[in-house]
N, C-alpha and C. Protein backbone atom coordinates (compact mmCIF):
# COMPACT_ATOMS: atom_id res chain seq x y z
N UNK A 1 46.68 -8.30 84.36
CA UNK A 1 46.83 -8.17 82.92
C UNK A 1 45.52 -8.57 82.25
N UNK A 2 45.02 -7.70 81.42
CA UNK A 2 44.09 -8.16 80.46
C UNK A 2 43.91 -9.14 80.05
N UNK A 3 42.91 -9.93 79.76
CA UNK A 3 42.70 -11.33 78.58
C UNK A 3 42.89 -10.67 77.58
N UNK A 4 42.36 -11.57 76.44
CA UNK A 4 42.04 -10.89 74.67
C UNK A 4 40.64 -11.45 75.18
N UNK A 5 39.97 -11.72 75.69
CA UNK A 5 38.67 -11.82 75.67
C UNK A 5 37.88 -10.59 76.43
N UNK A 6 37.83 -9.56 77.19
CA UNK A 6 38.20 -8.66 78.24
C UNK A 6 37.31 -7.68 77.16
N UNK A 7 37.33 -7.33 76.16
CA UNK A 7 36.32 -6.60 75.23
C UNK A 7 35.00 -7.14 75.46
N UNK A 8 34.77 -8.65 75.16
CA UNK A 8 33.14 -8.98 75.25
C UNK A 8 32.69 -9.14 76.40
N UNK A 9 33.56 -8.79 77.81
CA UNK A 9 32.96 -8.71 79.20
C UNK A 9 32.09 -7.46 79.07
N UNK A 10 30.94 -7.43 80.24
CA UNK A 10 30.70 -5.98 80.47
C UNK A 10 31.72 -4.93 80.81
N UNK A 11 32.27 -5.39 81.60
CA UNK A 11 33.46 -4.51 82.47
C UNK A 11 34.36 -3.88 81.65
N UNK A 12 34.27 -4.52 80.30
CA UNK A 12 36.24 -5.04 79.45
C UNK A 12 36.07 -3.52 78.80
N UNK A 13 34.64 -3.16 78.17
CA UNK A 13 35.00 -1.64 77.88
C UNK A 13 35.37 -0.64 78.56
N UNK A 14 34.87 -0.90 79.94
CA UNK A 14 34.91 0.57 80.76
C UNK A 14 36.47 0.23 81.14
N UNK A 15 37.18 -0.64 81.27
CA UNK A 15 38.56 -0.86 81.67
C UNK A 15 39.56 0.08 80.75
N UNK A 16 38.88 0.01 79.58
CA UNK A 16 39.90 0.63 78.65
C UNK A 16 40.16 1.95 79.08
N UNK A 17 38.90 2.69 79.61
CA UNK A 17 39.21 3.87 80.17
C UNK A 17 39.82 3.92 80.87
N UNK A 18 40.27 3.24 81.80
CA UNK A 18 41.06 3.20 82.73
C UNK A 18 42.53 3.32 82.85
N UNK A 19 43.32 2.47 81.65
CA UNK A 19 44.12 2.25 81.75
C UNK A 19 45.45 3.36 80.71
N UNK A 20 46.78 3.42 80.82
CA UNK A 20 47.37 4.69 80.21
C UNK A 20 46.69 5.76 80.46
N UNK A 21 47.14 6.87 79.56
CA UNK A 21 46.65 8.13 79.78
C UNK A 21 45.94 8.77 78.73
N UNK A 22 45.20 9.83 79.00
CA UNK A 22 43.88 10.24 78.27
C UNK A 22 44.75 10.52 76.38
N UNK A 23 44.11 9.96 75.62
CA UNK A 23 44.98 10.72 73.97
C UNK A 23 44.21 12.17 73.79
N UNK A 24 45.07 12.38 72.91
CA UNK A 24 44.42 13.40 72.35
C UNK A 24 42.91 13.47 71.45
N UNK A 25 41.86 14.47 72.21
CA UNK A 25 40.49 13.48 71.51
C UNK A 25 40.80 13.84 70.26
N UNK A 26 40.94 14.26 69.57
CA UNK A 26 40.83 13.66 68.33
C UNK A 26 41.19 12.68 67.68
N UNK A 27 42.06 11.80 68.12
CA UNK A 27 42.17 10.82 68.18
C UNK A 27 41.42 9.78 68.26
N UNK A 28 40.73 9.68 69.61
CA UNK A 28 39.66 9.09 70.33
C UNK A 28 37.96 9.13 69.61
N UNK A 29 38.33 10.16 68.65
CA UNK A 29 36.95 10.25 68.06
C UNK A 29 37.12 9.44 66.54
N UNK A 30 38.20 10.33 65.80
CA UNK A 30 38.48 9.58 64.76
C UNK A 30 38.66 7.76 64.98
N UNK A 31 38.81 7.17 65.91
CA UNK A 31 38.75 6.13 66.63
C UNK A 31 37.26 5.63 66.31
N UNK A 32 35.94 6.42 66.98
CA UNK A 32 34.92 6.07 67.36
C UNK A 32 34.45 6.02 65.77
N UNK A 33 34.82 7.10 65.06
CA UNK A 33 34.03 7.56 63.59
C UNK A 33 34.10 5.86 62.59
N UNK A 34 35.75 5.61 63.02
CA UNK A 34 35.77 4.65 62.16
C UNK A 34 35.11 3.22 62.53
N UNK A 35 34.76 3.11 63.65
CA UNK A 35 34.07 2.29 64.24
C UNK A 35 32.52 2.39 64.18
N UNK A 36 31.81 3.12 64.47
CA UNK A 36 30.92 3.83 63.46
C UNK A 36 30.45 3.93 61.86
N UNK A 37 31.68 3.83 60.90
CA UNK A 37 31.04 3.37 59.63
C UNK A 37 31.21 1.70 59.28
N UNK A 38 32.46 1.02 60.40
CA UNK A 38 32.38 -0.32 59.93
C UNK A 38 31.03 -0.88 60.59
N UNK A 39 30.52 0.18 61.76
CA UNK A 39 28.76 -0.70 62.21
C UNK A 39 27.57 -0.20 61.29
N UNK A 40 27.73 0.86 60.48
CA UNK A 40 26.74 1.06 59.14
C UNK A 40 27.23 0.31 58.57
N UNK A 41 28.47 -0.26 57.90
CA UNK A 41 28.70 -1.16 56.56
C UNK A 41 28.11 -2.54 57.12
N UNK A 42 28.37 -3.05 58.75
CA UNK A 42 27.85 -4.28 59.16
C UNK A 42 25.98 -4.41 59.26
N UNK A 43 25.20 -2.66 59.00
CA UNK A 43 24.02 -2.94 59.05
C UNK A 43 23.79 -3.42 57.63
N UNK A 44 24.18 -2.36 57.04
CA UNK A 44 24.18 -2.27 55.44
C UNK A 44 24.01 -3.77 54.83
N UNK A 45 25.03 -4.87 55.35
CA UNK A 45 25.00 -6.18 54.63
C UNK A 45 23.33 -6.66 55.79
N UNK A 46 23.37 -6.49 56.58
CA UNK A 46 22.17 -7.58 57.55
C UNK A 46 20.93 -6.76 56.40
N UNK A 47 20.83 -5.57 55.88
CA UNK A 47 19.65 -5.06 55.85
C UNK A 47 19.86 -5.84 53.97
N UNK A 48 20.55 -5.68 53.18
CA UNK A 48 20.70 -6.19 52.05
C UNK A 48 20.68 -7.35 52.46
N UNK A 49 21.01 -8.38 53.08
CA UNK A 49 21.12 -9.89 53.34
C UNK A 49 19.25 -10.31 52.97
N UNK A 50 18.89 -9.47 54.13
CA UNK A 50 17.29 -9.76 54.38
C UNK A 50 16.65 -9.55 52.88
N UNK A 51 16.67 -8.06 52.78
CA UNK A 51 16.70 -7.74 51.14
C UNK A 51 15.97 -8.82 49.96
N UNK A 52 17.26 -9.38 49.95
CA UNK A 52 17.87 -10.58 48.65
C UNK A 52 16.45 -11.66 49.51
N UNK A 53 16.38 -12.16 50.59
CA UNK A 53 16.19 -13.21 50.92
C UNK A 53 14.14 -12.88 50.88
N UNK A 54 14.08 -11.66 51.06
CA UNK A 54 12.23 -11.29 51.77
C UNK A 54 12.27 -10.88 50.43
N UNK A 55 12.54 -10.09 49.34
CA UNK A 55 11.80 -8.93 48.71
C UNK A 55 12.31 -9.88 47.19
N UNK A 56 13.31 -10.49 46.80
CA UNK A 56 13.92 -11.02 45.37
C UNK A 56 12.94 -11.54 44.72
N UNK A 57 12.92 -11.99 43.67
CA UNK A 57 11.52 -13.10 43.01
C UNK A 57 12.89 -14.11 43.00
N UNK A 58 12.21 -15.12 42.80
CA UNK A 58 12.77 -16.51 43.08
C UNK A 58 13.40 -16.81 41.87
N UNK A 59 14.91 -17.50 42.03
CA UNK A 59 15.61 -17.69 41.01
C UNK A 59 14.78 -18.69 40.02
N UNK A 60 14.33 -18.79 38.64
CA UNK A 60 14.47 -20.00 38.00
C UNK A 60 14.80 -21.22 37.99
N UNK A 61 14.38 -22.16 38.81
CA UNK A 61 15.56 -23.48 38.56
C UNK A 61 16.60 -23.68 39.97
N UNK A 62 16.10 -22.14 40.60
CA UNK A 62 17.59 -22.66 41.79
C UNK A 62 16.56 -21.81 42.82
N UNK A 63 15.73 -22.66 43.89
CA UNK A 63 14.94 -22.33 44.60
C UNK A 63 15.56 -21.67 46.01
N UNK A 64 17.08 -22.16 46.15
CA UNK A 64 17.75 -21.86 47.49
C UNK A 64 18.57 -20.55 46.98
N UNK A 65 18.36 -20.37 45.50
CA UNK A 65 19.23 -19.02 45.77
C UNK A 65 19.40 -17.71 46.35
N UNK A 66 18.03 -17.46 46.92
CA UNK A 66 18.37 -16.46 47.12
C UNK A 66 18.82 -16.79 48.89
N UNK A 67 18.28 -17.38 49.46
CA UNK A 67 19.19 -17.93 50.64
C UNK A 67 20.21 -18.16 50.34
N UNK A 68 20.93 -18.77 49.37
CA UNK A 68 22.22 -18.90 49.37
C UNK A 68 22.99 -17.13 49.13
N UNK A 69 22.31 -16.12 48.69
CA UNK A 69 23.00 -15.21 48.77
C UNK A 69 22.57 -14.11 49.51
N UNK A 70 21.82 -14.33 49.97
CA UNK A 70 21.25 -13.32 51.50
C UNK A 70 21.44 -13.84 53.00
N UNK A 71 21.63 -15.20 53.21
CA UNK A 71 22.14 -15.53 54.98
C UNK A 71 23.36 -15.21 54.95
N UNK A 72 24.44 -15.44 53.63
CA UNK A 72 25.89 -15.19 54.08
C UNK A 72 26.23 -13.41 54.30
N UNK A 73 25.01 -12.84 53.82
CA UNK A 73 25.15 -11.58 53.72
C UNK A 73 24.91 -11.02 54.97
N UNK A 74 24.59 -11.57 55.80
CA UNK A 74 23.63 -11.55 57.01
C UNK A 74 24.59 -11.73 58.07
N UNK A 75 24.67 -12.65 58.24
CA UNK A 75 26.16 -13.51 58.41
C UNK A 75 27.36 -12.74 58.96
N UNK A 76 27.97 -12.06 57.70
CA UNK A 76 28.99 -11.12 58.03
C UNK A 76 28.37 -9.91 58.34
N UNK A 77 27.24 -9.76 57.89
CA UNK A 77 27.24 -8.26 58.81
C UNK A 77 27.34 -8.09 60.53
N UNK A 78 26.83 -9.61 60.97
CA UNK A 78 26.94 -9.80 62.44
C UNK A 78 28.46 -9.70 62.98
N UNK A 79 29.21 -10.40 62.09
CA UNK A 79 30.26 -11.32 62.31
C UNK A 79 31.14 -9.39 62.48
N UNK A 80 31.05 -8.91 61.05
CA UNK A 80 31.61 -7.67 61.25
C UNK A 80 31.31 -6.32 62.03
N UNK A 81 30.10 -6.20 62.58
CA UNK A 81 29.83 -6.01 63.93
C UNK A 81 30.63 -6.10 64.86
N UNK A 82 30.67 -7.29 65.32
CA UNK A 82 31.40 -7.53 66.26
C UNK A 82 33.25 -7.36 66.36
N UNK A 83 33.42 -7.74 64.99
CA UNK A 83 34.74 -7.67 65.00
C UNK A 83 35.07 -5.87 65.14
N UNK A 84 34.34 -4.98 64.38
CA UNK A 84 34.57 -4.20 64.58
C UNK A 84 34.64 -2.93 65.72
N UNK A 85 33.93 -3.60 66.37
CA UNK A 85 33.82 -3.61 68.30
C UNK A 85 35.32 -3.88 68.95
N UNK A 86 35.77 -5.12 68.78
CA UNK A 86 36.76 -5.65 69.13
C UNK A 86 37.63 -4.91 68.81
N UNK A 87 38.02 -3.90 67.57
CA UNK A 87 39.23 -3.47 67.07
C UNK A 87 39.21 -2.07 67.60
N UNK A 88 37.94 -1.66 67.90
CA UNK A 88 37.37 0.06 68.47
C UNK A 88 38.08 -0.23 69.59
N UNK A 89 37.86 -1.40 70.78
CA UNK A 89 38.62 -1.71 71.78
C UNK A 89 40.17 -1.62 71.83
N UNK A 90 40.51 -2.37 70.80
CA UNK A 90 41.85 -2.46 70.94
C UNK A 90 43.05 -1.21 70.72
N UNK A 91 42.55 -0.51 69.59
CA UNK A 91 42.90 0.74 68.63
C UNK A 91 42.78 2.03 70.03
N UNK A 92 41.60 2.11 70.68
CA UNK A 92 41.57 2.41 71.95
C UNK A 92 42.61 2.26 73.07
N UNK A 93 42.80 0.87 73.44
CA UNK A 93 43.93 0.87 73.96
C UNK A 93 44.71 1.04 73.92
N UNK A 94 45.51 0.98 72.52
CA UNK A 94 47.04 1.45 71.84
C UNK A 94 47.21 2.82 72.07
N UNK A 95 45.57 3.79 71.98
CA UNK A 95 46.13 5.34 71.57
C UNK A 95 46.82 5.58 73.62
N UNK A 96 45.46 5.21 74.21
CA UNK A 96 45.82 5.01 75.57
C UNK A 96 47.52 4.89 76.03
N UNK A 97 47.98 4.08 75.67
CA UNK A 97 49.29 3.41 76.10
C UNK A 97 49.85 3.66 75.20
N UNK A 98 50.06 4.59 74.27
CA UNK A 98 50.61 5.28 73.41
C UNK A 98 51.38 4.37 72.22
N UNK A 99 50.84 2.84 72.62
CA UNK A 99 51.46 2.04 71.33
C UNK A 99 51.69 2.82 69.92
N UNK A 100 51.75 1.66 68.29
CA UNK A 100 51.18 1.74 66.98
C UNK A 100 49.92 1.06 67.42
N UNK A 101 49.01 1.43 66.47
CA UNK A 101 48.16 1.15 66.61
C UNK A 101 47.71 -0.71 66.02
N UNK A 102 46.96 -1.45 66.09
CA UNK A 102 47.46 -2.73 65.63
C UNK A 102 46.95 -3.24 64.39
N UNK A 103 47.46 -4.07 63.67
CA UNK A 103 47.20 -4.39 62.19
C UNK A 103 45.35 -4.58 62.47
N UNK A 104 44.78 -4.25 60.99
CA UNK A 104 43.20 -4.10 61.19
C UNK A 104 42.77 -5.39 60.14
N UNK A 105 42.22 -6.23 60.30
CA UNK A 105 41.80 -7.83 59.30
C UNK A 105 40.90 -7.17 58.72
N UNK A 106 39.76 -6.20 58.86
CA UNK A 106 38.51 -5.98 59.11
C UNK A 106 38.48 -5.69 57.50
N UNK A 107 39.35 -4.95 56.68
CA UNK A 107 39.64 -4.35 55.32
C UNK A 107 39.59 -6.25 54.69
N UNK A 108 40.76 -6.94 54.67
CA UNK A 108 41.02 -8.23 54.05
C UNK A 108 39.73 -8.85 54.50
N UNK A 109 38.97 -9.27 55.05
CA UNK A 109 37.73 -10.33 55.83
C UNK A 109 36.54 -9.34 54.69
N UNK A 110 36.06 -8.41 54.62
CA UNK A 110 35.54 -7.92 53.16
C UNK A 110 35.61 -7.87 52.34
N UNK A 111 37.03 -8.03 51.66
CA UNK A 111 37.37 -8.20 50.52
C UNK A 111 37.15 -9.58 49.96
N UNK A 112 37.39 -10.78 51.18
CA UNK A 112 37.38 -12.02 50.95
C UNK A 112 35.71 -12.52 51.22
N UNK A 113 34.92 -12.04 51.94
CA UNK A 113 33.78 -12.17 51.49
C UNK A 113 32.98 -11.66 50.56
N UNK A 114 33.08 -10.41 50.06
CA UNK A 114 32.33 -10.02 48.84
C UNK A 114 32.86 -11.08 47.58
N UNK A 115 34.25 -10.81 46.95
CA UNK A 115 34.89 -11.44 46.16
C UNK A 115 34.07 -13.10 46.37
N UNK A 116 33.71 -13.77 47.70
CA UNK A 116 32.99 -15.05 47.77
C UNK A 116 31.41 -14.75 47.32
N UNK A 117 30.87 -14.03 48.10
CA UNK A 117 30.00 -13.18 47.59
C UNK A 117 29.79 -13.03 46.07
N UNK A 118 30.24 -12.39 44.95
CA UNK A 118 30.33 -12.65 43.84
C UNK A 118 30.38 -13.69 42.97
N UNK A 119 30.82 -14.51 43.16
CA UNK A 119 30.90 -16.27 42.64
C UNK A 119 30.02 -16.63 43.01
N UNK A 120 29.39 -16.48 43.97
CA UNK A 120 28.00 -17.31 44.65
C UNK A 120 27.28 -16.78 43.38
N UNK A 121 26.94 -15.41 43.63
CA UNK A 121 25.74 -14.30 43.03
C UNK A 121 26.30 -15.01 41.36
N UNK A 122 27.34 -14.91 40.62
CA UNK A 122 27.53 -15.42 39.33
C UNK A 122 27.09 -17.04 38.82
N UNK A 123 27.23 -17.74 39.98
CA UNK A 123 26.96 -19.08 39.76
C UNK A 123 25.63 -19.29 40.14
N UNK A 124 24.82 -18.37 40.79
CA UNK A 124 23.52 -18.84 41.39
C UNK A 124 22.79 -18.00 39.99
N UNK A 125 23.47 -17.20 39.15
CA UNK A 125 22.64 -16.83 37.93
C UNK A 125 22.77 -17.54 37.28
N UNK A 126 24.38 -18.13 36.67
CA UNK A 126 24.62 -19.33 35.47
C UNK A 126 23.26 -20.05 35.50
N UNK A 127 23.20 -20.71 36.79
CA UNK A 127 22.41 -21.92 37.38
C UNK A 127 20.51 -21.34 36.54
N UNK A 128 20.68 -20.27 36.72
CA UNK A 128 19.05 -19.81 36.69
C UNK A 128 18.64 -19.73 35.53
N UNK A 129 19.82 -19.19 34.79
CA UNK A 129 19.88 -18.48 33.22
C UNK A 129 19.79 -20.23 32.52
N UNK A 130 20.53 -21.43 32.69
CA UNK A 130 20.57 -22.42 31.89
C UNK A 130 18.91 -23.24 32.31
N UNK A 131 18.13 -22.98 32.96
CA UNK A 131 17.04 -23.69 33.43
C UNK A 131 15.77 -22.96 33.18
């Protein structure tokens, strides 16, 4: 039986092939596609992270801001990378073994970092604008 760790082995991807029976590719692609734009949206934040942090002029008054709003940006783009690896794996396996396919965090974990994201970026201006 599989771990849940079995994705970040070398082996753990090629297993997936292995196991159940072949889906229908279109399936298997629409699979890959969506896995595919969550690893542009995970470059998208690393390349804006850097962005904010190399290219910004320096806040007024709040010298860490723009670190404070370019590493977390950075941050999740890794973080969502990876997760979105993990779910290409799993979503994979389900079509395989003909499961549902399994609940996706990947939508809520963006929502809850931008929305954090935003309060930072609002409070790291308050901070700039009063100084």
């Amino acid at each position: 039986m599989p771990s849940s760790w079995d994705w970040i082995t070398p082996g753990g991807a090629a297993r997936v092939g292995e196991e159940g029976t072949e889906p229908d590719p279109r399936f298997t692609f629409a699979n890959e596609r969506t896995f595919l734009a969550w690893s542009r949206t995970a470059l998208a934040l690393v390349v804006a992270g850097l962005g904010i942090v190399q290219l910004l002029p320096p806040f007024p008054g709040v010298p860490f801001g723009r670190h404070l709003l370019g590493v977390p940006l950075i941050v999740l783009g890794a973080v969502l990378a990876v997760v979105a690896y993990a779910e290409w794996i799993r979503n994979q396996r389900a079509l395989r073994l003909s499961r549902p396919l399994p609940h996706s965090v990947l939508p809520w974990l963006l929502a809850v970092m931008i929305t954090g994201m935003a309060v930072i970026s609002a409070i790291v201006l308050l901070l700039s604008a009063t100084r």
